[in-house]
N, C-alpha and C. Protein backbone atom coordinates (compact mmCIF):
# COMPACT_ATOMS: atom_id res chain seq x y z
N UNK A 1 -8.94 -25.84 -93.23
CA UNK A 1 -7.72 -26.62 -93.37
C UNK A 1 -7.04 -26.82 -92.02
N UNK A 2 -6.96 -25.80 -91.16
CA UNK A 2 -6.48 -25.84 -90.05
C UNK A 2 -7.10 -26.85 -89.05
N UNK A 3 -8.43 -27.02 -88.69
CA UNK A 3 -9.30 -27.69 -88.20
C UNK A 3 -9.05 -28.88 -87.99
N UNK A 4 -8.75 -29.46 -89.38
CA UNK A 4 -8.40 -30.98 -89.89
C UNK A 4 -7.42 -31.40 -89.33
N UNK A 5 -6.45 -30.66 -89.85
CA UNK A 5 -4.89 -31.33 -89.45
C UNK A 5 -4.72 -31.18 -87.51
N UNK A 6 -5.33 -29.74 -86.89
CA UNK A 6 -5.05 -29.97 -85.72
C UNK A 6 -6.03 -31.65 -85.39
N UNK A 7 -7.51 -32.04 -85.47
CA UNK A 7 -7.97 -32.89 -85.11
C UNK A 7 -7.38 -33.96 -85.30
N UNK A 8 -6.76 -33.82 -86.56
CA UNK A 8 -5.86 -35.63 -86.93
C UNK A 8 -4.55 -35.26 -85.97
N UNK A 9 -4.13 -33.98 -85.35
CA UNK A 9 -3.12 -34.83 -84.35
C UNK A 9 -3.06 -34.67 -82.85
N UNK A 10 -4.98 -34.49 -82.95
CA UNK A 10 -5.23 -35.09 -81.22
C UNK A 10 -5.53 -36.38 -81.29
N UNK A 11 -5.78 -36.91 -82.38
CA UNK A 11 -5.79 -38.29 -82.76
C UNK A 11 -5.07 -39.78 -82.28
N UNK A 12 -3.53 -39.18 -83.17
CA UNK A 12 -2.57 -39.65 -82.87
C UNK A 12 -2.17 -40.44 -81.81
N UNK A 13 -1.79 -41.54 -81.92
CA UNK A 13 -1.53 -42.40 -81.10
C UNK A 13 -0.54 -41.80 -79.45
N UNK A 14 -0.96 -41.75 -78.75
CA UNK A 14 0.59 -41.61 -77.17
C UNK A 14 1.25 -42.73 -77.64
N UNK A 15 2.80 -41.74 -77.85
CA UNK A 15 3.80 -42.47 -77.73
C UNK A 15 4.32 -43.67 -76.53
N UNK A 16 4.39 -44.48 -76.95
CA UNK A 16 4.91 -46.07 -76.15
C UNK A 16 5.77 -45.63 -75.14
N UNK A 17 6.30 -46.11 -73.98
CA UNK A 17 7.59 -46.15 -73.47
C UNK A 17 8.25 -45.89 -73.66
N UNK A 18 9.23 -44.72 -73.88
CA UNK A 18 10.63 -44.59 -74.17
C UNK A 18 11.45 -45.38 -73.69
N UNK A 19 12.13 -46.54 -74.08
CA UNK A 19 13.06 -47.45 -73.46
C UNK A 19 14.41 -46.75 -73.33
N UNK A 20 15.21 -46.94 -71.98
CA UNK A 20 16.80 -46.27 -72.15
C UNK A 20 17.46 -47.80 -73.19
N UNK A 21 18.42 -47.36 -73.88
CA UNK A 21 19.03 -48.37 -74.16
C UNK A 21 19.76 -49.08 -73.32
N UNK A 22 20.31 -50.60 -73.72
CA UNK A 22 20.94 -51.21 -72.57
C UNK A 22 22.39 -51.09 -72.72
N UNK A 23 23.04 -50.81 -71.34
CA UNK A 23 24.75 -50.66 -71.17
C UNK A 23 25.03 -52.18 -71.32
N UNK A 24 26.48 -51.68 -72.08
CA UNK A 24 27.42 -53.31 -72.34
C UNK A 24 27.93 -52.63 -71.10
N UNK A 25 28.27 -54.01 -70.27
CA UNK A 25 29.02 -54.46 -69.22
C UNK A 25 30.44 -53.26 -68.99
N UNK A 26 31.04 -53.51 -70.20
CA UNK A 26 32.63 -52.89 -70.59
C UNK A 26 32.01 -51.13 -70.08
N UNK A 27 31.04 -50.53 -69.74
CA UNK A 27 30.53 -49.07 -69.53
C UNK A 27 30.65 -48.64 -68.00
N UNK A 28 30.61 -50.08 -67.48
CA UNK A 28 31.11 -49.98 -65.56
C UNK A 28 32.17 -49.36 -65.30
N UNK A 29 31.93 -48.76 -64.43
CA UNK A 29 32.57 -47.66 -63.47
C UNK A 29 33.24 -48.12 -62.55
N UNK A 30 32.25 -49.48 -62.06
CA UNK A 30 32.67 -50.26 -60.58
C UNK A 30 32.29 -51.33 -61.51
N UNK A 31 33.14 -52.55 -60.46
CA UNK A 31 32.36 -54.08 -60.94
C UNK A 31 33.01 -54.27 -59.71
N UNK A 32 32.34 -55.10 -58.50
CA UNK A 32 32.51 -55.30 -57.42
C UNK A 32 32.04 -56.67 -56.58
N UNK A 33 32.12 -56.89 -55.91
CA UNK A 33 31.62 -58.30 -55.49
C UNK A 33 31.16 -58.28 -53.74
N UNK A 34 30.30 -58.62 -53.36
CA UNK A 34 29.79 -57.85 -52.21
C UNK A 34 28.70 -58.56 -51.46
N UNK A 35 28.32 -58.36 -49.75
CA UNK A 35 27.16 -58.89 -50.11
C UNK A 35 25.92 -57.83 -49.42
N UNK A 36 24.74 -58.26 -49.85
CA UNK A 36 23.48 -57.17 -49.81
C UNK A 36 23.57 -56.49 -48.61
N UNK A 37 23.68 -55.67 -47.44
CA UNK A 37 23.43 -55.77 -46.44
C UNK A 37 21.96 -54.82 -45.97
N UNK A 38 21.18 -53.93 -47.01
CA UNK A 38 20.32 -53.23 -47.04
C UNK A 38 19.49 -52.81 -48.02
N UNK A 39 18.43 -53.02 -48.20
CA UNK A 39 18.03 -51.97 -49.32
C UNK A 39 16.78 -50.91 -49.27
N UNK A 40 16.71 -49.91 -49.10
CA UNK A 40 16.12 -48.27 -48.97
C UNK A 40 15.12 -47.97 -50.06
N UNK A 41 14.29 -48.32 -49.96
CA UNK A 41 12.96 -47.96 -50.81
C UNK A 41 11.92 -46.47 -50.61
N UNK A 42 12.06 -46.34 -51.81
CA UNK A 42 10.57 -45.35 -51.61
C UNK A 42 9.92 -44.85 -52.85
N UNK A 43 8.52 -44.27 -52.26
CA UNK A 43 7.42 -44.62 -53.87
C UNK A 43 7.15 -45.95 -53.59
N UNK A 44 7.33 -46.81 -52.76
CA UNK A 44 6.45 -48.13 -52.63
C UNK A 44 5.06 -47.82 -52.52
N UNK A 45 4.50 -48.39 -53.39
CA UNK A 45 3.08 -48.81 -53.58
C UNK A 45 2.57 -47.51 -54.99
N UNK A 46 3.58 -46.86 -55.31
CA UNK A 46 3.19 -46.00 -56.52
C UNK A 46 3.91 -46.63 -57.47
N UNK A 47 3.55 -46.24 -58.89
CA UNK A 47 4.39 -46.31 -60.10
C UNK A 47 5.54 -46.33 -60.18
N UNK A 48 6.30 -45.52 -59.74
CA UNK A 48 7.98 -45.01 -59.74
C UNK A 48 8.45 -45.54 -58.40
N UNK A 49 9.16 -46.42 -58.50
CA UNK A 49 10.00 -46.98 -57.14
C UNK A 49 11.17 -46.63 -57.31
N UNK A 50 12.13 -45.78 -56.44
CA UNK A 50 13.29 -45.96 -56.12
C UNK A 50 14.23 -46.70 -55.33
N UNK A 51 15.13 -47.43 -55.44
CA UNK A 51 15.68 -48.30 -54.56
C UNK A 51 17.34 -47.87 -54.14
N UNK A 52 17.76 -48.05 -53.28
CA UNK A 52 19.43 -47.57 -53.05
C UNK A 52 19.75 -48.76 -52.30
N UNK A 53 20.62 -49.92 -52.92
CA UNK A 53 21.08 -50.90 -52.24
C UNK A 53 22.00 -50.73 -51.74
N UNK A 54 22.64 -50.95 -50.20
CA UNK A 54 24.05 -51.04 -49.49
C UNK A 54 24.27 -52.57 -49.66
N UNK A 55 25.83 -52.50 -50.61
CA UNK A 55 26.51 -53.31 -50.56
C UNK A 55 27.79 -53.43 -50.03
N UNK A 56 27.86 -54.45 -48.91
CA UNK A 56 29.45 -54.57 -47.96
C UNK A 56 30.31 -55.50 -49.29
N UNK A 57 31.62 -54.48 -49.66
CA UNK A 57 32.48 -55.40 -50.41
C UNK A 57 33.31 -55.97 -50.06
N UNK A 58 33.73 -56.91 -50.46
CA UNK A 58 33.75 -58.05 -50.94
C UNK A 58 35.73 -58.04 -51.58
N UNK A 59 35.30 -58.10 -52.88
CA UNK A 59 35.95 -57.47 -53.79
C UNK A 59 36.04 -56.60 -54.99
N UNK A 60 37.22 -56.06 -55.31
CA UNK A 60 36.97 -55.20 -56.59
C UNK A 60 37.73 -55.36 -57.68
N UNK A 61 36.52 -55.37 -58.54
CA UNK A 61 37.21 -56.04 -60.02
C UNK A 61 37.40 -54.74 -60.93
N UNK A 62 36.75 -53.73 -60.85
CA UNK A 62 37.16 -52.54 -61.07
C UNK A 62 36.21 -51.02 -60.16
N UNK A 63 37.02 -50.14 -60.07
CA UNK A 63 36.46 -49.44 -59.49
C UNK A 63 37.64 -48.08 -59.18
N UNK A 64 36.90 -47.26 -58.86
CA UNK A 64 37.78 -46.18 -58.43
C UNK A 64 37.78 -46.25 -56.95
N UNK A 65 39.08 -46.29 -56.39
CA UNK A 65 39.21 -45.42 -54.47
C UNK A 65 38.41 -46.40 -54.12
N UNK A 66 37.62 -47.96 -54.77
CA UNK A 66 36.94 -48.62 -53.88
C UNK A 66 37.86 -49.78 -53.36
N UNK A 67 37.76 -50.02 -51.76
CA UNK A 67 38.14 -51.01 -51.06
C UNK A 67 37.13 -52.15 -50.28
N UNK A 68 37.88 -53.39 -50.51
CA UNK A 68 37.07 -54.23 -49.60
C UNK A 68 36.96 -53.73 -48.16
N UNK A 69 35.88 -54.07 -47.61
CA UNK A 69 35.27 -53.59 -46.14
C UNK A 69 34.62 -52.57 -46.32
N UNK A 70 34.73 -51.81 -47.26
CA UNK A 70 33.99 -50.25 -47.25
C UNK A 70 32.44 -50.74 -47.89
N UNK A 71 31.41 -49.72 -47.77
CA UNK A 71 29.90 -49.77 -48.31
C UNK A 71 29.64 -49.02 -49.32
N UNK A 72 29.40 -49.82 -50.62
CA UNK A 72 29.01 -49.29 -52.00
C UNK A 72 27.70 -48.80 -51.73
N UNK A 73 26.69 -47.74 -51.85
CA UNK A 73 25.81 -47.40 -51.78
C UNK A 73 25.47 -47.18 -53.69
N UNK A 74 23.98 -47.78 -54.51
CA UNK A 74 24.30 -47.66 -55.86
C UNK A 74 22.19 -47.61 -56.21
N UNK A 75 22.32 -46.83 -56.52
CA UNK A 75 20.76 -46.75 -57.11
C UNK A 75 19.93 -47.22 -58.15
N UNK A 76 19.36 -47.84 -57.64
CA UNK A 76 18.08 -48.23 -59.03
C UNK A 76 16.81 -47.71 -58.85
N UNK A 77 16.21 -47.81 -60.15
CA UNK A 77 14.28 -47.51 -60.34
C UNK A 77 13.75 -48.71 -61.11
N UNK A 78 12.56 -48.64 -60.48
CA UNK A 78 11.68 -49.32 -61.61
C UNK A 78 9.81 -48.58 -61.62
N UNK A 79 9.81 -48.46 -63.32
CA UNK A 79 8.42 -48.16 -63.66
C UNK A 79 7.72 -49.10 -63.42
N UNK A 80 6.59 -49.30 -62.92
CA UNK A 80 5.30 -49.89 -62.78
C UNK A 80 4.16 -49.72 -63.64
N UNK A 81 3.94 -50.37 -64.19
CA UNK A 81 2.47 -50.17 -65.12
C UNK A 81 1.26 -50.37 -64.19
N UNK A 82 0.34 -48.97 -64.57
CA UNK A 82 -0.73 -48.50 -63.43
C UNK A 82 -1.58 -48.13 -64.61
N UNK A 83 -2.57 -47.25 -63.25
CA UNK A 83 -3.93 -46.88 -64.13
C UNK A 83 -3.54 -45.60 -65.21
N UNK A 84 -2.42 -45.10 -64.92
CA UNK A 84 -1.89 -43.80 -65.83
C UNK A 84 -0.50 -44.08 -66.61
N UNK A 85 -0.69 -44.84 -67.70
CA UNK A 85 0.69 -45.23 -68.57
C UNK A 85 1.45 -43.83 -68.49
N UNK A 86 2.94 -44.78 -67.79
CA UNK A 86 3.90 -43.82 -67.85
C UNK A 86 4.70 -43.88 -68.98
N UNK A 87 5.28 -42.56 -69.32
CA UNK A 87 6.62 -42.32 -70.79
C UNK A 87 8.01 -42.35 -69.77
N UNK A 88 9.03 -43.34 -70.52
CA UNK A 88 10.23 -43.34 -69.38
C UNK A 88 10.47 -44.56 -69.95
N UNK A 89 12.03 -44.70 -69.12
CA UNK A 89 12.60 -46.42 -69.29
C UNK A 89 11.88 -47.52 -68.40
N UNK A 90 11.59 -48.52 -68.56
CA UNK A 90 11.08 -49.32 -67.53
C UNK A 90 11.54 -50.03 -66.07
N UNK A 91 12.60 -49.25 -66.12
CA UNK A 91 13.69 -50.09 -64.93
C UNK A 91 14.81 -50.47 -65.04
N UNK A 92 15.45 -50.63 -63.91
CA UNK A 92 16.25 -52.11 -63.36
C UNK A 92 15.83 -53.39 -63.28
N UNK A 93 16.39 -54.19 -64.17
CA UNK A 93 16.03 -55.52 -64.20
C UNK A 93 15.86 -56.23 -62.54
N UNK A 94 15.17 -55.68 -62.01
CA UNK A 94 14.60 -56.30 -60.26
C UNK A 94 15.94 -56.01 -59.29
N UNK A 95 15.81 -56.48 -57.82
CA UNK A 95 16.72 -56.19 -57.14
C UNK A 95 16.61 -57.58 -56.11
N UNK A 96 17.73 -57.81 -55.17
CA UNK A 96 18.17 -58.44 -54.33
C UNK A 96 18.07 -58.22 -52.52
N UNK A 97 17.39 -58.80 -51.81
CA UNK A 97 17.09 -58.07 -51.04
C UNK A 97 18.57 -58.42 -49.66
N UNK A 98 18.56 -58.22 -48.70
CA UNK A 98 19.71 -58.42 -47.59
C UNK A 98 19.88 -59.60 -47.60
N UNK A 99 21.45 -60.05 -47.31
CA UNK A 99 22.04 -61.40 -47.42
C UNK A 99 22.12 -62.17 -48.69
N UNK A 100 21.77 -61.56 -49.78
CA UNK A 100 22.45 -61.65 -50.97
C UNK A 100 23.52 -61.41 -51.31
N UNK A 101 25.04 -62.36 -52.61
CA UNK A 101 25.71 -62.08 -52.23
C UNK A 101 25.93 -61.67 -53.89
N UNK A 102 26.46 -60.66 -54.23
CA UNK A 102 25.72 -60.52 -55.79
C UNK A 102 27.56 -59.73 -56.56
N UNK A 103 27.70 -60.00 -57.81
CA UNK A 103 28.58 -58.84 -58.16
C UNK A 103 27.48 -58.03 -59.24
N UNK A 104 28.24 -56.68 -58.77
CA UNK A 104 28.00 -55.80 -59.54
C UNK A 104 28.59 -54.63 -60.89
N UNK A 105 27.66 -54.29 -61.68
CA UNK A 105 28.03 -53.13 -62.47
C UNK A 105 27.41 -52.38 -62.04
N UNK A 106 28.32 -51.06 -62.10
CA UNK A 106 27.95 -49.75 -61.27
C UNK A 106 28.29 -49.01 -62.44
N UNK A 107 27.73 -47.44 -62.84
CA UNK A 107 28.10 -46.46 -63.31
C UNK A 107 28.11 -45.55 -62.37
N UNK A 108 29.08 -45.16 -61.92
CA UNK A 108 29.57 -43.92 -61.03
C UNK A 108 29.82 -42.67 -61.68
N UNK A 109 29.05 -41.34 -61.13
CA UNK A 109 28.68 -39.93 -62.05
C UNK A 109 28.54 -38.81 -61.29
N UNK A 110 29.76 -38.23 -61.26
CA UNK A 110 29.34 -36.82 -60.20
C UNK A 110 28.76 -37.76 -58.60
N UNK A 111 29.51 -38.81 -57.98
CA UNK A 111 29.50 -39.15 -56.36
C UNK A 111 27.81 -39.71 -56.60
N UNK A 112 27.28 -40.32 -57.77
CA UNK A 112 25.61 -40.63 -57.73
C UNK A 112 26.34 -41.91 -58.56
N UNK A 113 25.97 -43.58 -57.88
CA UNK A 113 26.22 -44.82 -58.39
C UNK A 113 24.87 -45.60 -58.74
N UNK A 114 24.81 -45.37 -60.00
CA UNK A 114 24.11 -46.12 -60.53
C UNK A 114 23.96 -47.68 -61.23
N UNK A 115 23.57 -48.88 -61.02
CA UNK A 115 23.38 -50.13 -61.28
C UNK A 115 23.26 -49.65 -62.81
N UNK A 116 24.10 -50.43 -63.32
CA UNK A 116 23.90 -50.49 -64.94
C UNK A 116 22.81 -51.04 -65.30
N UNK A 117 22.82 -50.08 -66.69
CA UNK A 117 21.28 -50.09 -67.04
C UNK A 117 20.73 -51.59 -67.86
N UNK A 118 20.15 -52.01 -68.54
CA UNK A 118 18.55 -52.43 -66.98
C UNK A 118 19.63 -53.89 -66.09
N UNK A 119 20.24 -54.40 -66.28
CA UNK A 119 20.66 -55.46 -65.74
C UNK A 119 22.04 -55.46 -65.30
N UNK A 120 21.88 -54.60 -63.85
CA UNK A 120 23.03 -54.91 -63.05
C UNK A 120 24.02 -55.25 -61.75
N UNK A 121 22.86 -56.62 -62.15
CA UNK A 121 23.67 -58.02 -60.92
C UNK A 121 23.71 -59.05 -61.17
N UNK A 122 24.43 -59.65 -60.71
CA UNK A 122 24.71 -61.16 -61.07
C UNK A 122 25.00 -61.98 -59.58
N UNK A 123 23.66 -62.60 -59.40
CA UNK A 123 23.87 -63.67 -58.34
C UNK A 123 24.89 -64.69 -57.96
N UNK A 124 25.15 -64.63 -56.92
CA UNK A 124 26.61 -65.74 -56.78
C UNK A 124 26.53 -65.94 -55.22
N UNK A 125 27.01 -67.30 -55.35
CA UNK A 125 26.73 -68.57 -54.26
C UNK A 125 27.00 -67.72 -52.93
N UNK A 126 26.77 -67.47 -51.72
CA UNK A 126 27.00 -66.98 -50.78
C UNK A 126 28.60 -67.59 -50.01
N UNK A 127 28.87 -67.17 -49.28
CA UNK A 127 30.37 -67.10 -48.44
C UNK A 127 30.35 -68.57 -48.01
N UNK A 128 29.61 -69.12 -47.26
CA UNK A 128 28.88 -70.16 -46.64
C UNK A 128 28.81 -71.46 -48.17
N UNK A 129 28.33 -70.99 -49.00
CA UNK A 129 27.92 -72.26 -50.17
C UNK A 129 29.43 -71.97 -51.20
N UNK A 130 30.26 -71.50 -50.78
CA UNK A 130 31.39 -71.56 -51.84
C UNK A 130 32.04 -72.80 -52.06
């Protein structure tokens, strides 16, 4: 009896992706307006990319202690599908690279700013195309 049931659950399917669910907007910490001036990668060329974008603001539509002129520093990831399916959320809906001029949702947590989850930027016309 034992035999059986362990074999039927090496069987068993690997669980899919765990998706994080997605944040409503209204969950921001920061919402800011800014433009790209950097972005800090690593894990390039593996599965798991981390990214930390510096953004020069702009303005602030909400935020704590944040001022225009100062540098939002705010983190994203993204999973990559490879030769070894990973379990996890799949990302940040992509990123923006320097001289982008973008607003953002931020979740700010214990001094660690995170881009709301998976989609959090919104492209907007540069200083120059206003």
């Amino acid at each position: 009896m034992t035999a059986p049931l362990l074999l039927s659950a090496l069987l068993l399917p690997v669980a899919p992706t765990v998706e994080r669910p997605t944040m409503p907007r209204s969950d921001a910490s920061i919402v800011a307006v800014g433009t790209v001036r950097d972005v800090f990668t690593s894990g390039a060329g593996t599965q798991h990319v981390k990214r930390v974008t510096l953004l020069e603001v702009e303005e602030v539509e909400r935020g704590r202690e944040l001022v225009p002129g100062r540098f939002l520093y705010l983190s994203t990831f993204e999973n990559r599908m490879g030769p070894v399916p990973t379990v996890g959320a799949g990302g940040h809906a992509g990123y923006k690279p320097a001289g982008f001029r973008l607003r953002v949702w931020v979740v700010g947590e214990d001094g660690r700013n995170e881009g709301l989850y998976p989609e959090w930027y919104e492209v907007l016309p540069t200083a120059e195309g206003r």
